[in-house]
N, C-alpha and C. Protein backbone atom coordinates (compact mmCIF):
# COMPACT_ATOMS: atom_id res chain seq x y z
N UNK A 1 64.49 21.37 158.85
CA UNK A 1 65.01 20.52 157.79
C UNK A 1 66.17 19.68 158.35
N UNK A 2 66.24 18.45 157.56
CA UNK A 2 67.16 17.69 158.04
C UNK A 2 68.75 17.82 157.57
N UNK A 3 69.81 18.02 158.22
CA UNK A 3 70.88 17.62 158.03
C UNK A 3 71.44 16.32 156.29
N UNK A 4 70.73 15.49 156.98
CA UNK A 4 70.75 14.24 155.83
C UNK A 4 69.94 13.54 155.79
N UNK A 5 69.56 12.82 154.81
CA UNK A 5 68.67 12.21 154.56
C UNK A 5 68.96 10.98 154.09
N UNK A 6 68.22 9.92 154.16
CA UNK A 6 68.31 8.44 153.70
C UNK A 6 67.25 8.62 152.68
N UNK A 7 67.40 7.64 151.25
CA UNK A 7 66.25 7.62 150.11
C UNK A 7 66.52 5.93 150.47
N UNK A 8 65.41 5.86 150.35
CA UNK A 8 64.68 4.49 150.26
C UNK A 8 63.84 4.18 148.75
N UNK A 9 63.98 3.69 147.90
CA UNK A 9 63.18 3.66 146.79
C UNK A 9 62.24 2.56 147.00
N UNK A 10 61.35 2.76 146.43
CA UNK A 10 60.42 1.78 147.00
C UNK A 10 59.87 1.19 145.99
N UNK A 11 59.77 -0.20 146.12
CA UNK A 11 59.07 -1.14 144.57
C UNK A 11 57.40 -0.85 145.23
N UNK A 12 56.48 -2.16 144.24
CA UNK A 12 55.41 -1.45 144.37
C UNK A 12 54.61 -2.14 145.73
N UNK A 13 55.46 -3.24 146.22
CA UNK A 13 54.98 -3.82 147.36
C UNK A 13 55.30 -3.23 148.63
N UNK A 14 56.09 -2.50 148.39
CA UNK A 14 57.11 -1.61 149.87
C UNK A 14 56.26 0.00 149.70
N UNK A 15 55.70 0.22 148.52
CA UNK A 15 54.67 1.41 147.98
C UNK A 15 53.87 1.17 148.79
N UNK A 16 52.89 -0.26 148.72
CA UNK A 16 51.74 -0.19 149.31
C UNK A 16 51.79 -0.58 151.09
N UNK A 17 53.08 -1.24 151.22
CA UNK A 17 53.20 -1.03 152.89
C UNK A 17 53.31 0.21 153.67
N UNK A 18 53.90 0.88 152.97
CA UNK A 18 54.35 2.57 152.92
C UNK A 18 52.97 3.09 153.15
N UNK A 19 51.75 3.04 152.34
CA UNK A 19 50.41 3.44 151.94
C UNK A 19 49.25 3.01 153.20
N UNK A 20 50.04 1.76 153.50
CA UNK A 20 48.78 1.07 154.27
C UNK A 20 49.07 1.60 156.33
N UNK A 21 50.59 2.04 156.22
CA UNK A 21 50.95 2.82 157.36
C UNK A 21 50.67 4.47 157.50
N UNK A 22 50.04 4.89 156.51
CA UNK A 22 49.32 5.67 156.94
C UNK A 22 50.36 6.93 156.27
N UNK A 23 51.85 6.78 155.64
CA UNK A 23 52.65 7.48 155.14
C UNK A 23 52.37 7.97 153.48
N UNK A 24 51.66 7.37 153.06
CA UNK A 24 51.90 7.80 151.99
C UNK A 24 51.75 9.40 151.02
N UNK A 25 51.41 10.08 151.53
CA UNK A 25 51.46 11.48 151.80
C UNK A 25 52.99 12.29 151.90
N UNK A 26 53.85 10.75 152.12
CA UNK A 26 55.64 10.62 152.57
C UNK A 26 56.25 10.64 151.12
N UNK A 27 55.39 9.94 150.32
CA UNK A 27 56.14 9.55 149.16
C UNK A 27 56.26 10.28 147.95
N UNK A 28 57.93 10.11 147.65
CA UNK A 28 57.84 11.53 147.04
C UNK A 28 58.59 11.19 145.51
N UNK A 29 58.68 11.56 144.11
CA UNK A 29 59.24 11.54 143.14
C UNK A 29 61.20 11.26 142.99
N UNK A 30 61.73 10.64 142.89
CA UNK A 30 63.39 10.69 142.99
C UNK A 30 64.00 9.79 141.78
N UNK A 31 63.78 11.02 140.13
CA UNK A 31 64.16 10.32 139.49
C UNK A 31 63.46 9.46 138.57
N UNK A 32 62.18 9.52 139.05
CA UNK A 32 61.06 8.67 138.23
C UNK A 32 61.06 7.80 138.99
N UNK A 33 61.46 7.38 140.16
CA UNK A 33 61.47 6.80 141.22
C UNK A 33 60.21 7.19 142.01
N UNK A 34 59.43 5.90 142.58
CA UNK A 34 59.17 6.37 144.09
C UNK A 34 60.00 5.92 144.95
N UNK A 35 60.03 6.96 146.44
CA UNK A 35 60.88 6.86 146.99
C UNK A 35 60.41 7.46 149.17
N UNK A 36 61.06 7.27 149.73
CA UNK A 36 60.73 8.08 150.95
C UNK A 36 62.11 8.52 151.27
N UNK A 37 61.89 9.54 151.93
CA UNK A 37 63.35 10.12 152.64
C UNK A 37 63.35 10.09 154.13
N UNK A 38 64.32 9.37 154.37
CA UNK A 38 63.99 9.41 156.63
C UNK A 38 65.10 10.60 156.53
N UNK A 39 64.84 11.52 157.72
CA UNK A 39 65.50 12.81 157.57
C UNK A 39 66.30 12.21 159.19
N UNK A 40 67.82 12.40 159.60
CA UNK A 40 68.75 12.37 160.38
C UNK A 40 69.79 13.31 160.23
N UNK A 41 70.28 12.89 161.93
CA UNK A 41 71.06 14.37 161.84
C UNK A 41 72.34 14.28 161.95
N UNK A 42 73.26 15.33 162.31
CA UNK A 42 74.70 14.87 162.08
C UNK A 42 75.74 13.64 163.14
N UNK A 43 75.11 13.56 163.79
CA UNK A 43 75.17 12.47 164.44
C UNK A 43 74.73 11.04 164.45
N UNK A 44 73.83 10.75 163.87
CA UNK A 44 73.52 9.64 163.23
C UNK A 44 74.14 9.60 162.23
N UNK A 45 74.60 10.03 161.04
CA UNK A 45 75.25 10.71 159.85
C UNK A 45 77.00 10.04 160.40
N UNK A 46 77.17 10.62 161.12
CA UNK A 46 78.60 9.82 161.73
C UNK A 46 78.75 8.39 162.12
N UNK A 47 77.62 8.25 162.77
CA UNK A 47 77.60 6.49 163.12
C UNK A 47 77.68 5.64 162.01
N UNK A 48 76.47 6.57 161.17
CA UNK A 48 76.53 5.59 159.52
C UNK A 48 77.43 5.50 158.86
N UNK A 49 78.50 6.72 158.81
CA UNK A 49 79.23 6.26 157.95
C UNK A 49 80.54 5.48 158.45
N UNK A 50 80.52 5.42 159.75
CA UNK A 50 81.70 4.00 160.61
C UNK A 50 81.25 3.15 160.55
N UNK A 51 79.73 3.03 160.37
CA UNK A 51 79.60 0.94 160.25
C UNK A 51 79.50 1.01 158.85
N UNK A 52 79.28 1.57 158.34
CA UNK A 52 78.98 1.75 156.69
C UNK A 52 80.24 2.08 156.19
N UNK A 53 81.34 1.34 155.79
CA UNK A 53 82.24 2.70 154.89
C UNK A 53 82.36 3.13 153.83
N UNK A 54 81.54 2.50 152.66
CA UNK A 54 81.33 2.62 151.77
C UNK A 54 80.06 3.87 150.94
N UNK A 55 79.57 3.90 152.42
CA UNK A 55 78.51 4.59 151.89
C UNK A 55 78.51 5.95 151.42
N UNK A 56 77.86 6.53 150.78
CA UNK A 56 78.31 8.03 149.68
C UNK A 56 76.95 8.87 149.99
N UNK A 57 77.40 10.09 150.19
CA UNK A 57 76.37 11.04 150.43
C UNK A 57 76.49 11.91 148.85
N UNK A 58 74.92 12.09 148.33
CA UNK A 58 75.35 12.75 147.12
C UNK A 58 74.63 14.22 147.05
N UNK A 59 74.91 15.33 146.37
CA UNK A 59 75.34 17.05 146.63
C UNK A 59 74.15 17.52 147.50
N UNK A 60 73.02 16.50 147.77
CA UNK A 60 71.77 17.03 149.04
C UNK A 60 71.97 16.08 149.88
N UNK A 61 72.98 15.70 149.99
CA UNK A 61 73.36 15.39 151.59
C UNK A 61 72.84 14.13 151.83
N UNK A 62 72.17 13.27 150.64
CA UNK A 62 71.19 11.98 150.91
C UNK A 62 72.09 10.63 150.58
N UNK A 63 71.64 9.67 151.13
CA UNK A 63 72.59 8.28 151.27
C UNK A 63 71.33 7.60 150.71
N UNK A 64 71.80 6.12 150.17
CA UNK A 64 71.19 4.83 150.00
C UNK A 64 72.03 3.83 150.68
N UNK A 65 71.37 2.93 151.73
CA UNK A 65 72.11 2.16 152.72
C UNK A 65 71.66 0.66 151.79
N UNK A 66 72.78 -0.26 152.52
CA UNK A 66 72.80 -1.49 151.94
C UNK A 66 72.12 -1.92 152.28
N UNK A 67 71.02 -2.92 151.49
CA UNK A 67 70.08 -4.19 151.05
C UNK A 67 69.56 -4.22 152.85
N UNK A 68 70.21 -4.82 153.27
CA UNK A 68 69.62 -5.47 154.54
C UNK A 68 69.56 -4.33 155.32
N UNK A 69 70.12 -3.60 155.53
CA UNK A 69 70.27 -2.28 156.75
C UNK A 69 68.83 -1.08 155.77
N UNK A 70 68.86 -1.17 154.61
CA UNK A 70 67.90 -0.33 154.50
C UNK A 70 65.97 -1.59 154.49
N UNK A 71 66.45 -2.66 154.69
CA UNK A 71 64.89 -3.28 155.01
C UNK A 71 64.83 -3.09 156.06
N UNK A 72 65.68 -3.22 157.30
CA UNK A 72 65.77 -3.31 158.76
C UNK A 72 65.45 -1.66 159.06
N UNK A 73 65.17 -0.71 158.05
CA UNK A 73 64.83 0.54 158.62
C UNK A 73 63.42 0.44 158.08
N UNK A 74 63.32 -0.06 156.89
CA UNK A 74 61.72 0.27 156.26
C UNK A 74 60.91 -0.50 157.33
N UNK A 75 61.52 -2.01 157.68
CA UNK A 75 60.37 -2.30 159.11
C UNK A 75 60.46 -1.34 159.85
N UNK A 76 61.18 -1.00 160.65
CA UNK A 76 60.89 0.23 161.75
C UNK A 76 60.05 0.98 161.20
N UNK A 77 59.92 2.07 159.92
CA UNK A 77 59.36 3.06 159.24
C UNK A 77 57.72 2.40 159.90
N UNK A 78 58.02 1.06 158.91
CA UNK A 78 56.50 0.76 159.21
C UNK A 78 55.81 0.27 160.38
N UNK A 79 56.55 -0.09 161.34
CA UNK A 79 56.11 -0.39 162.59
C UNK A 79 55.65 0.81 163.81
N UNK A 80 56.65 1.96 163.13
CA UNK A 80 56.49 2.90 163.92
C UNK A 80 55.56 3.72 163.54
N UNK A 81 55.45 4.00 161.97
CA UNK A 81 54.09 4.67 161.66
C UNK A 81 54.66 6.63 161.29
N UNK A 82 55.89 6.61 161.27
CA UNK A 82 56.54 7.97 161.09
C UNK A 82 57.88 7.68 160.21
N UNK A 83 58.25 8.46 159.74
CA UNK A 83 59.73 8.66 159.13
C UNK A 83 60.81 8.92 160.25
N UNK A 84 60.28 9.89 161.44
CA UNK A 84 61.16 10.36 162.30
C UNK A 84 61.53 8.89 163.39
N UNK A 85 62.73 8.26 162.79
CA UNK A 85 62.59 7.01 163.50
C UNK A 85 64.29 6.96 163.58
N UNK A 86 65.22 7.57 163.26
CA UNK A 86 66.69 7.50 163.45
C UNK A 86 67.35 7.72 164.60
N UNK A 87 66.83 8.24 165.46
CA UNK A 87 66.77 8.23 166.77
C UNK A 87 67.49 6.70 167.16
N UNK A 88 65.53 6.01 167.47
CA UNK A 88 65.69 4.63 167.76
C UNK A 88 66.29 3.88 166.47
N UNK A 89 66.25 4.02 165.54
CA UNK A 89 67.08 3.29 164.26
C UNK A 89 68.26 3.02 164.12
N UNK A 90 68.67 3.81 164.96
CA UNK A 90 70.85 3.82 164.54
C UNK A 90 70.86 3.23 165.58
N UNK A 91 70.38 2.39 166.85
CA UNK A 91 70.82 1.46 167.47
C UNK A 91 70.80 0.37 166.79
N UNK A 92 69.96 -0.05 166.05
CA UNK A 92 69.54 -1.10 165.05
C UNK A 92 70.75 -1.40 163.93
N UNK A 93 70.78 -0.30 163.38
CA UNK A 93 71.76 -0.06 162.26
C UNK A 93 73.22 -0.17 162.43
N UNK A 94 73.44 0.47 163.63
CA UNK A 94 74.87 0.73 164.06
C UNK A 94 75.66 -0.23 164.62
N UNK A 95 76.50 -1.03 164.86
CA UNK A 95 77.80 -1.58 165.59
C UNK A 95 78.65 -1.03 165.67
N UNK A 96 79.09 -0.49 167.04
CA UNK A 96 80.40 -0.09 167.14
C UNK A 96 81.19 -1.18 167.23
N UNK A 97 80.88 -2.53 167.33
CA UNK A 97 82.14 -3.18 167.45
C UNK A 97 82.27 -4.36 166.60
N UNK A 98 81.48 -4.21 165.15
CA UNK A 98 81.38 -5.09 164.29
C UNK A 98 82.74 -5.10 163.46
N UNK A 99 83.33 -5.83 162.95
CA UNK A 99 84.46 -6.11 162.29
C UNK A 99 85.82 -5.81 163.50
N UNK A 100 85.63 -6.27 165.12
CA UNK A 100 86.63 -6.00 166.29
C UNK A 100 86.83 -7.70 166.93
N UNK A 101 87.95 -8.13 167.29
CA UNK A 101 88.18 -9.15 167.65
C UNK A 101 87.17 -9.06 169.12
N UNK A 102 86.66 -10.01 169.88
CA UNK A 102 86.38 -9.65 171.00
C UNK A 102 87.88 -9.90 172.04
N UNK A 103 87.51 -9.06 173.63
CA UNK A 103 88.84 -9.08 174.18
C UNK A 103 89.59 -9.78 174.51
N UNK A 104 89.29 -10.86 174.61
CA UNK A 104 89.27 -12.50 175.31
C UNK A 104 90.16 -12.75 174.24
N UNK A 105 89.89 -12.52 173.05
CA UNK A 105 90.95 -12.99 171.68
C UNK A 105 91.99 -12.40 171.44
N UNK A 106 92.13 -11.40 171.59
CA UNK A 106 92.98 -10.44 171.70
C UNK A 106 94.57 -10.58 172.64
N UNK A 107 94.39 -11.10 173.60
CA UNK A 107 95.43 -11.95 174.52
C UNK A 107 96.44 -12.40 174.06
């Protein structure tokens, strides 16, 4: 089991991309919601929440990421054909040096 989890809710066009990758067997009830969960671990979990600071884990440990950072994972989901994709995902997701002057400016 995973550490944490990401929910992705899914409308009915991101349903049937979900369906047509071969996941849908993934998709699970959240709320009267459909939804998928990418399962990550405590280390990804840390990255997210330094480029993210806003983001809130709620009492099962699960996040909803912002608009663009959670499409930029559902492509991966679907390109890759698995949920287990946080690995390669939090390079995608992550900046360590987003909101940092570069050094040159700094001078």
């Amino acid at each position: 089991m995973a550490d944490y989890l990401i929910n992705i809710l899914l409308n009915d066009e991101n349903r049937k991309k979900i369906e047509a990758a071969g996941l849908a067997d993934k998709i699970i009830d959240l709320g009267g919601k459909k939804a998928i969960q990418v399962p990550m671990g405590d280390k990804e979990q840390k990255k997210l929440t330094k480029g993210f600071k806003d983001l809130d884990f709620d009492a099962s440990n699960a996040c909803v990421l912002p608009a663009d950072a959670e499409a930029k994972l559902l492509n991966i989901i679907l390109d890759m054909k698995t949920l287990d994709v946080m690995k390669f995902a939090i390079m995608k997701l992550y900046n360590p040096l987003a909101g940092k002057a570069p050094r040159s400016a700094m001078r």
